[in-house]
N, C-alpha and C. Protein backbone atom coordinates (compact mmCIF):
# COMPACT_ATOMS: atom_id res chain seq x y z
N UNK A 1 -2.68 25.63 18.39
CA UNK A 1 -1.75 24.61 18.80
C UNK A 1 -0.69 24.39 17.72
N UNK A 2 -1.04 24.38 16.49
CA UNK A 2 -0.15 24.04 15.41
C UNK A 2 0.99 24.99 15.43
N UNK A 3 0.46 26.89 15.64
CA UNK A 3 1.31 27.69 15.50
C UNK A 3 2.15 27.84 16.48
N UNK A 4 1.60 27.30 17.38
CA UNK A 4 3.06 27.15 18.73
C UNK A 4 3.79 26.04 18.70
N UNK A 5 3.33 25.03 18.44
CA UNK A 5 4.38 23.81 18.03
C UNK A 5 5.58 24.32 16.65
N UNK A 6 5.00 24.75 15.96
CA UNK A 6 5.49 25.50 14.30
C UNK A 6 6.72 26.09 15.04
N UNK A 7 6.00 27.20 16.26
CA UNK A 7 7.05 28.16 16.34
C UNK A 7 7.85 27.97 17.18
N UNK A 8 7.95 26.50 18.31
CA UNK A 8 8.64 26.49 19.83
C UNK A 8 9.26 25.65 19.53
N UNK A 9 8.50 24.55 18.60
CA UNK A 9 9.35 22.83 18.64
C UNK A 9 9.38 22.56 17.15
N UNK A 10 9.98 23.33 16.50
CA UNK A 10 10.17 23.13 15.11
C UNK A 10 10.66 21.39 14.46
N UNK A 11 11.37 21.07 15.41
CA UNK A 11 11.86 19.64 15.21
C UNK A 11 10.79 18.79 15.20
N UNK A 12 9.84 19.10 16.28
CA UNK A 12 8.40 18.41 15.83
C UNK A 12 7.33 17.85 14.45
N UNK A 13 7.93 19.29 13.53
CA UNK A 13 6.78 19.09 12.27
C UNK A 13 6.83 17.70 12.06
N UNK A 14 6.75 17.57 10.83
CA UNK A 14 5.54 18.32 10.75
C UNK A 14 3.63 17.93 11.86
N UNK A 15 2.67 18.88 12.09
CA UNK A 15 1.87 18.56 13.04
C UNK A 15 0.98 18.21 12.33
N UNK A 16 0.13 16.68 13.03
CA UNK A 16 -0.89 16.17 12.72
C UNK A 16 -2.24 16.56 12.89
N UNK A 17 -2.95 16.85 12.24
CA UNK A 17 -4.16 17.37 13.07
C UNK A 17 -5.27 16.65 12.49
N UNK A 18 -6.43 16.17 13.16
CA UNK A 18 -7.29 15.04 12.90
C UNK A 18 -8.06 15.65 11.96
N UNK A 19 -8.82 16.97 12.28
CA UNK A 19 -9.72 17.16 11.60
C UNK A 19 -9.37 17.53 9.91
N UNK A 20 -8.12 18.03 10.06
CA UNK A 20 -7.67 18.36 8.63
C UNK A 20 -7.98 16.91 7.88
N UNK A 21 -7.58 15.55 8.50
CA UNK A 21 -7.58 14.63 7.35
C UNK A 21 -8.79 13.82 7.27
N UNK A 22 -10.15 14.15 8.13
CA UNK A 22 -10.94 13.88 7.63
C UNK A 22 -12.00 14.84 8.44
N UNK A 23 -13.19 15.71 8.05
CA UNK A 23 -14.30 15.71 8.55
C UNK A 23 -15.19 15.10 8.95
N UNK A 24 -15.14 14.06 8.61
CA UNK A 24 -16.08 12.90 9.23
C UNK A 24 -16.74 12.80 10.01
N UNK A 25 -17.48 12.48 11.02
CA UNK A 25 -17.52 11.50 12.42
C UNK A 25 -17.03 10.40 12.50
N UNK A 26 -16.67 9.90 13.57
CA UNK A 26 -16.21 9.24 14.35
C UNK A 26 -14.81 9.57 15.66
N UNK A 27 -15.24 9.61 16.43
CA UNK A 27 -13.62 9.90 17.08
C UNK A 27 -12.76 8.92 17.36
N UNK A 28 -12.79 7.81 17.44
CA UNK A 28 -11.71 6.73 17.54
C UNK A 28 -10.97 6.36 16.19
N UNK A 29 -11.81 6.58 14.99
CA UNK A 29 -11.19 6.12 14.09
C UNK A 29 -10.44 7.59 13.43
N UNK A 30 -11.08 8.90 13.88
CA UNK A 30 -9.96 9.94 13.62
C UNK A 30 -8.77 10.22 14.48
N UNK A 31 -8.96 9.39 15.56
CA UNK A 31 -7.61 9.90 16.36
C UNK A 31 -6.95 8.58 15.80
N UNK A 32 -6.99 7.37 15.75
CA UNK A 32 -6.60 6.40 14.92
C UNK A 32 -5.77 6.90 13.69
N UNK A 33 -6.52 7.73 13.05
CA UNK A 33 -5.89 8.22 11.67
C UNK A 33 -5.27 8.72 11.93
N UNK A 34 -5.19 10.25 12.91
CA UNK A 34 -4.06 11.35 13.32
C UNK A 34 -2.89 10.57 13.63
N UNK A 35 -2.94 9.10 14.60
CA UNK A 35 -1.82 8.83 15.26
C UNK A 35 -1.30 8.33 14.24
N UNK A 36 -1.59 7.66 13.01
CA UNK A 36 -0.96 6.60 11.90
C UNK A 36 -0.46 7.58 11.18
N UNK A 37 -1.20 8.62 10.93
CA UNK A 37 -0.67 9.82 10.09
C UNK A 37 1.12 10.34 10.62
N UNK A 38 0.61 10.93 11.92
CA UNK A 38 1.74 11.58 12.78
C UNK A 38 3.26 10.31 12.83
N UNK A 39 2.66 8.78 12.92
CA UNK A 39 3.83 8.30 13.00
C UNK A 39 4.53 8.11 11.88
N UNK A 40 3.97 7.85 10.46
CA UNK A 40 4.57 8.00 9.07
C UNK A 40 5.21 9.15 8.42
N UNK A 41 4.86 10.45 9.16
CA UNK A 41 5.01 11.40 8.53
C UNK A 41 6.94 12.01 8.12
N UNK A 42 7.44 11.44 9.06
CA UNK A 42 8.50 12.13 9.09
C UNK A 42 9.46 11.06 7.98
N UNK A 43 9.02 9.62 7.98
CA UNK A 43 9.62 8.97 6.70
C UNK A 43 9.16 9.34 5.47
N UNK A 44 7.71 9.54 5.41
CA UNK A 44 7.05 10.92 3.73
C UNK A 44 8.53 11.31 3.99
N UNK A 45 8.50 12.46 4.66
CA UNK A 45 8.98 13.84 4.20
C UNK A 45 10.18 13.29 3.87
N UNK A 46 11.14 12.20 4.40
CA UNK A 46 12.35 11.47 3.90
C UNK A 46 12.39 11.38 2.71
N UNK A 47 11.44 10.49 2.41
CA UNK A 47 10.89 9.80 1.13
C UNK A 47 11.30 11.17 -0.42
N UNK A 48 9.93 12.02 0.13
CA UNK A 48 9.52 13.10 -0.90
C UNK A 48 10.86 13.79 -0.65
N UNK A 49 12.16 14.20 0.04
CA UNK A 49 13.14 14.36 0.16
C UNK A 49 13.88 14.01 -1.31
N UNK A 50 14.02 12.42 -0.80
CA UNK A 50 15.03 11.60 -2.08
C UNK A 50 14.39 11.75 -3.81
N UNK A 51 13.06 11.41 -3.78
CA UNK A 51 12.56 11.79 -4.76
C UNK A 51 12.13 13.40 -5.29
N UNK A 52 12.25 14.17 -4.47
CA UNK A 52 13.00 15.54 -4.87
C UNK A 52 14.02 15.93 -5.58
N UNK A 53 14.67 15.34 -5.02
CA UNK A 53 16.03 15.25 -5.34
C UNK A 53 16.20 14.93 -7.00
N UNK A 54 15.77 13.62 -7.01
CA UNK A 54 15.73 12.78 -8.58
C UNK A 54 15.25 14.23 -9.48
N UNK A 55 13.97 14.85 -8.75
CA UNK A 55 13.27 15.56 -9.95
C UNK A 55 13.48 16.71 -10.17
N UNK A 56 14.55 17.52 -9.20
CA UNK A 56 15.70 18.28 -9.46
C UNK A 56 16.74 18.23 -10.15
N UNK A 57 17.62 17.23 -10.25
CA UNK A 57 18.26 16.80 -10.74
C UNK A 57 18.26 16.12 -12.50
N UNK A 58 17.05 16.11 -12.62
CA UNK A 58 16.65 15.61 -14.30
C UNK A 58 15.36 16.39 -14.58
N UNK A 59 14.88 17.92 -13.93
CA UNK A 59 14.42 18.42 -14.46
C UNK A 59 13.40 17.87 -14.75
N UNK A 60 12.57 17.22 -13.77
CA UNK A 60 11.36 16.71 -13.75
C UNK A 60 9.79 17.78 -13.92
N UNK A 61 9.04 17.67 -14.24
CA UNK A 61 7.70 18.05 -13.51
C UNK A 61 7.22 17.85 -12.68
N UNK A 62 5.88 18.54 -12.33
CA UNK A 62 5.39 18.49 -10.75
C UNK A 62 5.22 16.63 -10.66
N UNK A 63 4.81 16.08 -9.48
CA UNK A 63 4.91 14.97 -9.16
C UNK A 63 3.94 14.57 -8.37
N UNK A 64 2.97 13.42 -8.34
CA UNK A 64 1.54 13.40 -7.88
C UNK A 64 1.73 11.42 -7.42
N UNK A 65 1.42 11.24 -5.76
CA UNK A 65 1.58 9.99 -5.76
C UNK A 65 0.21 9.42 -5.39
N UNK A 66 -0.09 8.50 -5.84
CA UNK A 66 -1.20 7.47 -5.95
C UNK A 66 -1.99 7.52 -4.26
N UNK A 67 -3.06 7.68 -4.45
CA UNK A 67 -3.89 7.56 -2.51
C UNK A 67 -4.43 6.08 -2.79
N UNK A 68 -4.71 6.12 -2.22
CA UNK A 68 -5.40 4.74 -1.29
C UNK A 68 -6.99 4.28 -1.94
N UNK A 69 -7.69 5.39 -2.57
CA UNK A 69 -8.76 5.68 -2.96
C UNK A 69 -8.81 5.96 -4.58
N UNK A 70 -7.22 5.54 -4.96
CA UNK A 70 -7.36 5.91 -6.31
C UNK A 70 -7.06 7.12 -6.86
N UNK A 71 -7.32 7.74 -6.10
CA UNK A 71 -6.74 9.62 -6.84
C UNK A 71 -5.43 10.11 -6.45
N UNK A 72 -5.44 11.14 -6.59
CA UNK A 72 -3.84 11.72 -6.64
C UNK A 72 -3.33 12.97 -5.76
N UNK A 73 -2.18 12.97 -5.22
CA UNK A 73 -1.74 13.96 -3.95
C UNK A 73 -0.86 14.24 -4.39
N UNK A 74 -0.74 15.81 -4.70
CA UNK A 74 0.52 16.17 -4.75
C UNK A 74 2.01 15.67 -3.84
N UNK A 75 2.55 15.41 -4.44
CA UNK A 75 3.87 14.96 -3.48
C UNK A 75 4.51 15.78 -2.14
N UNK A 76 4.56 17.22 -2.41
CA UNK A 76 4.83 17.98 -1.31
C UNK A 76 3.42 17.80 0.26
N UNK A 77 2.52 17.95 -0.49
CA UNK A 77 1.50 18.00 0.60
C UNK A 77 0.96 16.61 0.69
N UNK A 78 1.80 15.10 0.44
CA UNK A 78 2.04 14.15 1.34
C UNK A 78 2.57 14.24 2.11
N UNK A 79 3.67 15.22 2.50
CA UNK A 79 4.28 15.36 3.64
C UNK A 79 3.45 15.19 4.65
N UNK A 80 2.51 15.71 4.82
CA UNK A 80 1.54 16.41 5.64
C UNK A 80 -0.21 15.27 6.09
N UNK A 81 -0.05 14.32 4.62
CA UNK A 81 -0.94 13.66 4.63
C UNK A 81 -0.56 12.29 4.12
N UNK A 82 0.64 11.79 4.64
CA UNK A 82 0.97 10.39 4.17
C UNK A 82 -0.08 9.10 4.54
N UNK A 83 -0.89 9.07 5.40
CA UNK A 83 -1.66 8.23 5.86
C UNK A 83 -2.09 8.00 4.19
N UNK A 84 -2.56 9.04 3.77
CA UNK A 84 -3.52 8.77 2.28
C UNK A 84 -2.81 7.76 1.12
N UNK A 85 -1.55 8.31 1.27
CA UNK A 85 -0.91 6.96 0.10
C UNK A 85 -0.28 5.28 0.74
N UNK A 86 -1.03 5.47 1.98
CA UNK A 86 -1.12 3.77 2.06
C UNK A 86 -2.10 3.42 1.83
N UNK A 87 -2.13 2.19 1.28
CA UNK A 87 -2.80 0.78 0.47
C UNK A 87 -2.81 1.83 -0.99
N UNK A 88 -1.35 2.44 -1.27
CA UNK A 88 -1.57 2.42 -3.22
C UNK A 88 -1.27 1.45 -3.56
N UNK A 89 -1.14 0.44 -3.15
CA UNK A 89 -0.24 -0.54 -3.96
C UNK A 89 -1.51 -1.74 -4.91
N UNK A 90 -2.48 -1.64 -3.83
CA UNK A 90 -4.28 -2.46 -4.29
C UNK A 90 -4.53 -1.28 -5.28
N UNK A 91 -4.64 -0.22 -4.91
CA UNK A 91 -4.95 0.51 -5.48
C UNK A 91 -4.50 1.01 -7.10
N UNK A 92 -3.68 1.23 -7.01
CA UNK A 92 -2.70 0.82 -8.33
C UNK A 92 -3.41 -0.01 -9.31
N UNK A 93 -3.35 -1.62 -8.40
CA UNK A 93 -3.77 -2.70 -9.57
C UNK A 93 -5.09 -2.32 -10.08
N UNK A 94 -5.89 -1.99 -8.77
CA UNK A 94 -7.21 -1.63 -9.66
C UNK A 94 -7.47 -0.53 -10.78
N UNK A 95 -6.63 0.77 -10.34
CA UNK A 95 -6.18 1.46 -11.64
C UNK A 95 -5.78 0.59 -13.06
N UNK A 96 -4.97 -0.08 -12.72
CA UNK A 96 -4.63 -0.53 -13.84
C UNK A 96 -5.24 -1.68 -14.64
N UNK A 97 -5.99 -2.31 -13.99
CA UNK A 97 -7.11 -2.99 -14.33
C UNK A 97 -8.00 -2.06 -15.25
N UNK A 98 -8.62 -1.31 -14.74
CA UNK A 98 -9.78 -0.31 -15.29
C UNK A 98 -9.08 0.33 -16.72
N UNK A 99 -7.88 0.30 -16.62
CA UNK A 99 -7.16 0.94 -17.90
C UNK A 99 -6.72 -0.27 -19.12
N UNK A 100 -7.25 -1.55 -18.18
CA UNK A 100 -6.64 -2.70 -19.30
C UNK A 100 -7.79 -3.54 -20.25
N UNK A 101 -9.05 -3.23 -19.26
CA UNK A 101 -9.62 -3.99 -19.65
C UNK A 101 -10.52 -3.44 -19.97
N UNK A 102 -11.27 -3.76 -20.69
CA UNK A 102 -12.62 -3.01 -21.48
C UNK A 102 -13.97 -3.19 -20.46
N UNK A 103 -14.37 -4.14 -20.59
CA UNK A 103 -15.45 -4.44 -20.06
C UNK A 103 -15.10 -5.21 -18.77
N UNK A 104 -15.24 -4.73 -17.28
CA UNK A 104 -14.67 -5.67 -16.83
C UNK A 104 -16.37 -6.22 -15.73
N UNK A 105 -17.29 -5.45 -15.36
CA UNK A 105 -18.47 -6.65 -14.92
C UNK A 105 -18.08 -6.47 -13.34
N UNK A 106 -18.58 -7.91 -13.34
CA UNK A 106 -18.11 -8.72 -11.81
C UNK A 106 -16.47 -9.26 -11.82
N UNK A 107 -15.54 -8.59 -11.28
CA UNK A 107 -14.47 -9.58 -11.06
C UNK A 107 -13.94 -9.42 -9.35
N UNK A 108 -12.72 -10.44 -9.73
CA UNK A 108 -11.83 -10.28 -8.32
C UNK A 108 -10.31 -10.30 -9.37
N UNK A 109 -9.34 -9.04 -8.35
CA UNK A 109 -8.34 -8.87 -8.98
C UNK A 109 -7.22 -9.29 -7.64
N UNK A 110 -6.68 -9.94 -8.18
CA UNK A 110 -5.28 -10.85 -7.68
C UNK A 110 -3.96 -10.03 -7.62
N UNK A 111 -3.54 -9.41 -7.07
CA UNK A 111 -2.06 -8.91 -6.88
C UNK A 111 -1.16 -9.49 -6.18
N UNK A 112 -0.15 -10.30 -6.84
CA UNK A 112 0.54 -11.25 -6.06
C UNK A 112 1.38 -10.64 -6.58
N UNK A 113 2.31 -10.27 -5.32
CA UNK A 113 3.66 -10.01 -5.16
C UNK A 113 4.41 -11.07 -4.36
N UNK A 114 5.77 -10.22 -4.03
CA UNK A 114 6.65 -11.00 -3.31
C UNK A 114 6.44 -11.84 -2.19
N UNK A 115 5.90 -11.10 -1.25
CA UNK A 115 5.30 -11.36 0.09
C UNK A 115 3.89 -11.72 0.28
N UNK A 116 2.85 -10.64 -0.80
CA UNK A 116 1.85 -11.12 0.49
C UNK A 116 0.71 -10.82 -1.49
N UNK A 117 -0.58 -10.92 -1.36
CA UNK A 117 -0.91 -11.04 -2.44
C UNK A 117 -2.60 -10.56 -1.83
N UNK A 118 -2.80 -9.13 -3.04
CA UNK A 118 -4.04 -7.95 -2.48
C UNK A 118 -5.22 -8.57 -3.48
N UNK A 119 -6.20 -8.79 -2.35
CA UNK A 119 -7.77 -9.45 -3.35
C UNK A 119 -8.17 -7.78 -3.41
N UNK A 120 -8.83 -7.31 -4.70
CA UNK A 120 -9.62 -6.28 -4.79
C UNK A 120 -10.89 -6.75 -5.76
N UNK A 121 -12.25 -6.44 -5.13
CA UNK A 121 -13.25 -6.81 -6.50
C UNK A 121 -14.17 -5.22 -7.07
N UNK A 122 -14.48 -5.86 -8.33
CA UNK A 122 -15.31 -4.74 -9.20
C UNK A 122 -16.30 -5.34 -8.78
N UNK A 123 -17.40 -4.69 -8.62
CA UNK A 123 -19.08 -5.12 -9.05
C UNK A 123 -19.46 -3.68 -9.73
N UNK A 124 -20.12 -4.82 -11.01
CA UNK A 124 -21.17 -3.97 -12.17
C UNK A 124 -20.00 -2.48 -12.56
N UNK A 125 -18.77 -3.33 -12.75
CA UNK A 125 -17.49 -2.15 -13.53
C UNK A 125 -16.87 -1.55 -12.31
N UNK A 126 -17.49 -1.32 -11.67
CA UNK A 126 -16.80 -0.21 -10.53
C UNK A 126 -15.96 -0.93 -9.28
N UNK A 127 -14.76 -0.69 -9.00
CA UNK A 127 -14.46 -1.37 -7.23
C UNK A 127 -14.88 -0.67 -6.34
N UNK A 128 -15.29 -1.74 -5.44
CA UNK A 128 -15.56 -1.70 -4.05
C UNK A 128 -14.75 -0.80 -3.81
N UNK A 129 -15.48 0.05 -2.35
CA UNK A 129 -14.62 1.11 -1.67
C UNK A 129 -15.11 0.34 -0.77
N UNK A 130 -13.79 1.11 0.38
CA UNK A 130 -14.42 1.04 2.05
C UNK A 130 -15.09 2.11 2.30
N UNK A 131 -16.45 1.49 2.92
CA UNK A 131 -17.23 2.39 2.78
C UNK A 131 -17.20 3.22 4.51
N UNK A 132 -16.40 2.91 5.14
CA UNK A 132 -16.35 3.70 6.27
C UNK A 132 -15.02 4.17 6.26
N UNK A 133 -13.84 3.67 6.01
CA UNK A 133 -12.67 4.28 5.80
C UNK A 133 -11.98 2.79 6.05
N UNK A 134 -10.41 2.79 5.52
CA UNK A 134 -9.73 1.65 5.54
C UNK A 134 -9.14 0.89 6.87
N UNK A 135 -8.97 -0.43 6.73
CA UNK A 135 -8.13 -0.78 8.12
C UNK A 135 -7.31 -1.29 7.94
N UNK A 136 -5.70 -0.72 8.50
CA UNK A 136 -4.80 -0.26 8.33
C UNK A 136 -3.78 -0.86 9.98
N UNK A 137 -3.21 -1.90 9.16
CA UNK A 137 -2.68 -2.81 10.37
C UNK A 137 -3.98 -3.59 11.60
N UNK A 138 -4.75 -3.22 11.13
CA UNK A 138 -5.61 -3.75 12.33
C UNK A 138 -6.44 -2.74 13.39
N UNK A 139 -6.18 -1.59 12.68
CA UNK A 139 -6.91 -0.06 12.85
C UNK A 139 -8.09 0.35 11.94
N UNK A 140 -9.01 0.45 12.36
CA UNK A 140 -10.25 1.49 12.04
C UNK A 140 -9.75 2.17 11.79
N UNK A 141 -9.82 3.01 10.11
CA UNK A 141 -9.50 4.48 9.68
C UNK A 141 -10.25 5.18 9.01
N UNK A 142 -10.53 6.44 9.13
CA UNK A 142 -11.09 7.28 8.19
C UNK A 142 -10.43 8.01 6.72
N UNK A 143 -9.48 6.68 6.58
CA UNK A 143 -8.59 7.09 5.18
C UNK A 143 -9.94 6.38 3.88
N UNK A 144 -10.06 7.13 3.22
CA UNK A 144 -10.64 6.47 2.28
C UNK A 144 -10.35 5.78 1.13
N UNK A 145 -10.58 5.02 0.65
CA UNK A 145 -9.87 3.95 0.45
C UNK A 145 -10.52 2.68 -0.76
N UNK A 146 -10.23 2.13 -1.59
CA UNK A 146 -10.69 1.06 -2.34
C UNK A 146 -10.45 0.25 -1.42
N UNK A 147 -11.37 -0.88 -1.94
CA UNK A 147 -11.68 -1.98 -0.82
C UNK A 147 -10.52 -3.16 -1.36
N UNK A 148 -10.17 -4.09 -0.22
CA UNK A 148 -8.40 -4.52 -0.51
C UNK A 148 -8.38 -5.32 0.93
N UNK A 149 -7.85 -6.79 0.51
CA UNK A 149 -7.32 -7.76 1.48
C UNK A 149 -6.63 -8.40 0.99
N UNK A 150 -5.23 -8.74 2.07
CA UNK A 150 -4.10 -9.08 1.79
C UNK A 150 -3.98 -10.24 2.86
N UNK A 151 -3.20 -11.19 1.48
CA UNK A 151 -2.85 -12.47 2.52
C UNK A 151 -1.24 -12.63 2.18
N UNK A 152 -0.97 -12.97 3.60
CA UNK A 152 0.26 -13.38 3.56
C UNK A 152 0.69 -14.65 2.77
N UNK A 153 0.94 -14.29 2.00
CA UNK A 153 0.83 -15.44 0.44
C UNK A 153 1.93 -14.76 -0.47
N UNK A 154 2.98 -15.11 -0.98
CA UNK A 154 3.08 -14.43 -2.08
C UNK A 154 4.33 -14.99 -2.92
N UNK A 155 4.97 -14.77 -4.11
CA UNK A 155 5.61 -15.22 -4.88
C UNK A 155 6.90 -16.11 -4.78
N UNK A 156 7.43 -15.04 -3.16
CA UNK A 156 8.27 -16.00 -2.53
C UNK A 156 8.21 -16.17 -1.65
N UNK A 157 6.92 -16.41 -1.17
CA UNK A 157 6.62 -17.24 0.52
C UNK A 157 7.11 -18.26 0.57
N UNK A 158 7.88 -18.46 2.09
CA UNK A 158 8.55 -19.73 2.25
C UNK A 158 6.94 -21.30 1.79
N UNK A 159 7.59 -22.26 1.22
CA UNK A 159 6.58 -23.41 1.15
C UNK A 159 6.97 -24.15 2.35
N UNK A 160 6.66 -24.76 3.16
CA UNK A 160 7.09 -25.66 4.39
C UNK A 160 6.67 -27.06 4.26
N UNK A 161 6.89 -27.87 4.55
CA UNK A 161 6.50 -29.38 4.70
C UNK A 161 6.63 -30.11 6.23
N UNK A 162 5.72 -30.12 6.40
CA UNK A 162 5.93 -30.70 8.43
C UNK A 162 6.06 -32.37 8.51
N UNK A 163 5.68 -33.16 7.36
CA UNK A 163 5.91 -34.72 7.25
C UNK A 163 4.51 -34.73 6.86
N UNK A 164 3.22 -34.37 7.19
CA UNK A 164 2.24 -34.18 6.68
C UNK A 164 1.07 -33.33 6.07
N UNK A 165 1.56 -32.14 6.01
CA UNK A 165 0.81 -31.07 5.05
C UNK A 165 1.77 -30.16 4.58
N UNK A 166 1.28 -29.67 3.39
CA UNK A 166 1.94 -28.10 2.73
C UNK A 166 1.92 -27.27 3.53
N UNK A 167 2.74 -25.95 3.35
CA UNK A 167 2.09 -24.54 4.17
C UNK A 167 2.94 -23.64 3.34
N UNK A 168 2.40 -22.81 2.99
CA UNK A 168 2.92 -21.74 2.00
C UNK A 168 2.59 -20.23 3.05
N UNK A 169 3.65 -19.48 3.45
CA UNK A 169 3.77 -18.19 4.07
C UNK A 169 3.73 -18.57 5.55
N UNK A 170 3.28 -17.22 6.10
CA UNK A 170 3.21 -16.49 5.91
C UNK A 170 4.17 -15.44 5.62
N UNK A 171 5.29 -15.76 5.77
CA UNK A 171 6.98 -14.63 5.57
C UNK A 171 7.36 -15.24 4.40
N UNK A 172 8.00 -14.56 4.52
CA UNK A 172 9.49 -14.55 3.29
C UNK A 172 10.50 -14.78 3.71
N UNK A 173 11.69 -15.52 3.04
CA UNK A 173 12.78 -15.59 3.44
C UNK A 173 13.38 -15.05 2.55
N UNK A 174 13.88 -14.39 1.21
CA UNK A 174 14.51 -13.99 0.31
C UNK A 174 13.87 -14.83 -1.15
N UNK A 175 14.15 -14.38 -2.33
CA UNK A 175 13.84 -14.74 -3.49
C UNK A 175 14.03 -16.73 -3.50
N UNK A 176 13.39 -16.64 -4.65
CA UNK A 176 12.75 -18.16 -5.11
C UNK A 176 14.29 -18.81 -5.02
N UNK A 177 14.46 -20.37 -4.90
CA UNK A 177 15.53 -21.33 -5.37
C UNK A 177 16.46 -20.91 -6.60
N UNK A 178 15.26 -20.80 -7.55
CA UNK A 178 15.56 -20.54 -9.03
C UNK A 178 16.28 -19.54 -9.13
N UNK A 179 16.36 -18.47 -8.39
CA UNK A 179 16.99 -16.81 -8.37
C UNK A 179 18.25 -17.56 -7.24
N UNK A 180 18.87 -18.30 -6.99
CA UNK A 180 19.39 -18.51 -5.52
C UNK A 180 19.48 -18.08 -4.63
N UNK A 181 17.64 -18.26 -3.75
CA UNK A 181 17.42 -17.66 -2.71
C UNK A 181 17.38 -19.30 -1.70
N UNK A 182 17.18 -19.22 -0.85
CA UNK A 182 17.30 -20.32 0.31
C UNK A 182 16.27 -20.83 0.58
N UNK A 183 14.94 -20.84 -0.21
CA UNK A 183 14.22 -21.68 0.80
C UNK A 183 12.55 -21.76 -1.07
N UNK A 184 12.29 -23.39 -0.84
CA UNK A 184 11.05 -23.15 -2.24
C UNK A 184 10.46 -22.29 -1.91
N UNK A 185 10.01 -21.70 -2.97
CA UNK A 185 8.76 -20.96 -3.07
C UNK A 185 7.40 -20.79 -3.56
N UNK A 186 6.59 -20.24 -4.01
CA UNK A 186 5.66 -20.70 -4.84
C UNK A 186 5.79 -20.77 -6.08
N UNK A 187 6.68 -19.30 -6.30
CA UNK A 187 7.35 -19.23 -8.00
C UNK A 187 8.47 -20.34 -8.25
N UNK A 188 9.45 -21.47 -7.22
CA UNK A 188 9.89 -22.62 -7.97
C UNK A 188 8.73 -23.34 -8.13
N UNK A 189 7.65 -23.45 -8.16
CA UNK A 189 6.73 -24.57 -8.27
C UNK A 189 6.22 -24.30 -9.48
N UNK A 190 6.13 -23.14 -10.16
CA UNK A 190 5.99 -22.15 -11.38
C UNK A 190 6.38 -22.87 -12.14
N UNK A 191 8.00 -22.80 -12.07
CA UNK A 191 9.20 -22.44 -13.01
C UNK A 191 8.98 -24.29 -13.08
N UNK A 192 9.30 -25.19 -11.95
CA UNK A 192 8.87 -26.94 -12.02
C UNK A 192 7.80 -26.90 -13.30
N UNK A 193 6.65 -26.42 -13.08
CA UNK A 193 5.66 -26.86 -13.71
C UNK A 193 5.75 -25.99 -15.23
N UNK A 194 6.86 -25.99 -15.55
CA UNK A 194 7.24 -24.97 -16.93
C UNK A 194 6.44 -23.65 -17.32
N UNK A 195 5.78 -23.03 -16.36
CA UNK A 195 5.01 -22.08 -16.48
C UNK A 195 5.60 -20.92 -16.65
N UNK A 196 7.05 -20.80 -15.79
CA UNK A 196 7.48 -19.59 -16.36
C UNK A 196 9.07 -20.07 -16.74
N UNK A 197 9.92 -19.38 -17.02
CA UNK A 197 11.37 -19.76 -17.73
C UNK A 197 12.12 -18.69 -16.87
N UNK A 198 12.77 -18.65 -15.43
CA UNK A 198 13.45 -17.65 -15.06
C UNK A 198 14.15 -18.26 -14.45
N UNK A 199 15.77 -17.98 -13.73
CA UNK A 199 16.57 -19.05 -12.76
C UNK A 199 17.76 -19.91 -13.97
């Protein structure tokens, strides 16, 4: 099937194929994966495009982007397997955790960004994996994956006031007051409480 799509509907590539991205069992959560795979794929190859480009252009070395699970994919053959470098972004922190800290035990690691803010925990040094594969918008996947939940929470989540309670997120409207963005955030409540100096 691949070599007739390859050779009839070239505009197609690149082709998804389930079993390539995981052996596993399960069939709902590999056709799950194929379809998440197949619909990302053609922004990868965009992507690894532009950043081609950069590493042409300044004479870069080979180039390896972060998976989901912590390890590393060559950049060309993300084309092919972009499903794998979503959730680097949890992933990442926990890398970089493990590289910061010596002893780290039992923790929970906090990644608060702009928008939305990734819980990841260690037990006894090591993080949690998903131990069946990740879920991914609200999909069962057989991507494998460090374990990672995200709340719509984050640095510049709108704060709201209804006349009687707080509400912080779930969106964004653009950067904090302090940056002159339009609407508080959690980081003016920061910068109020002299915690940080930016704005």
């Amino acid at each position: 099937m691949e070599e007739l799509v390859t050779r009839k509907f070239p505009e197609l590539l690149p082709v998804t194929l389930g079993h390539r991205l995981s052996g596993r069992l399960n069939f709902p959560r590999r056709i799950t994966t194929a379809v998440l795979n197949a619909s990302i794929a053609k922004i990868q190859a965009k992507f690894v495009s532009m950043v081609q480009e950069v590493k042409d252009r300044y004479n870069l070395g080979r180039i390896y982007l972060l998976k989901a699970d912590g390890g590393g994919i060559d950049m060309k053959v993300s084309i092919t397997r972009p499903i794998e470098t979503i959730l680097s972004g949890p992933a990442a922190s926990l890398m970089a955790t493990m590289a910061l800290v010596e002893e780290i035990g039992d923790a929970v690691v906090l990644d608060i960004g702009g928008t939305t803010t990734e819980i990841s925990l260690f037990y006894r040094g090591e993080p949690l994996t998903e131990r069946d594969g990740a879920e991914i918008a609200g999909f069962a996947t057989l991507v494998p994956a460090l374990f990672s939940r995200s709340l719509g929470l984050g640095g510049d989540s709108a704060v709201n006031y209804d006349g009687h309670k707080v509400s912080i997120g779930p969106w964004r409207e653009g950067p904090p007051v302090a940056l002159g963005g339009p609407r508080v955030t959690p980081t003016d409540a920061v910068v109020a409480l002299g915690a940080a100096n930016i704005g």
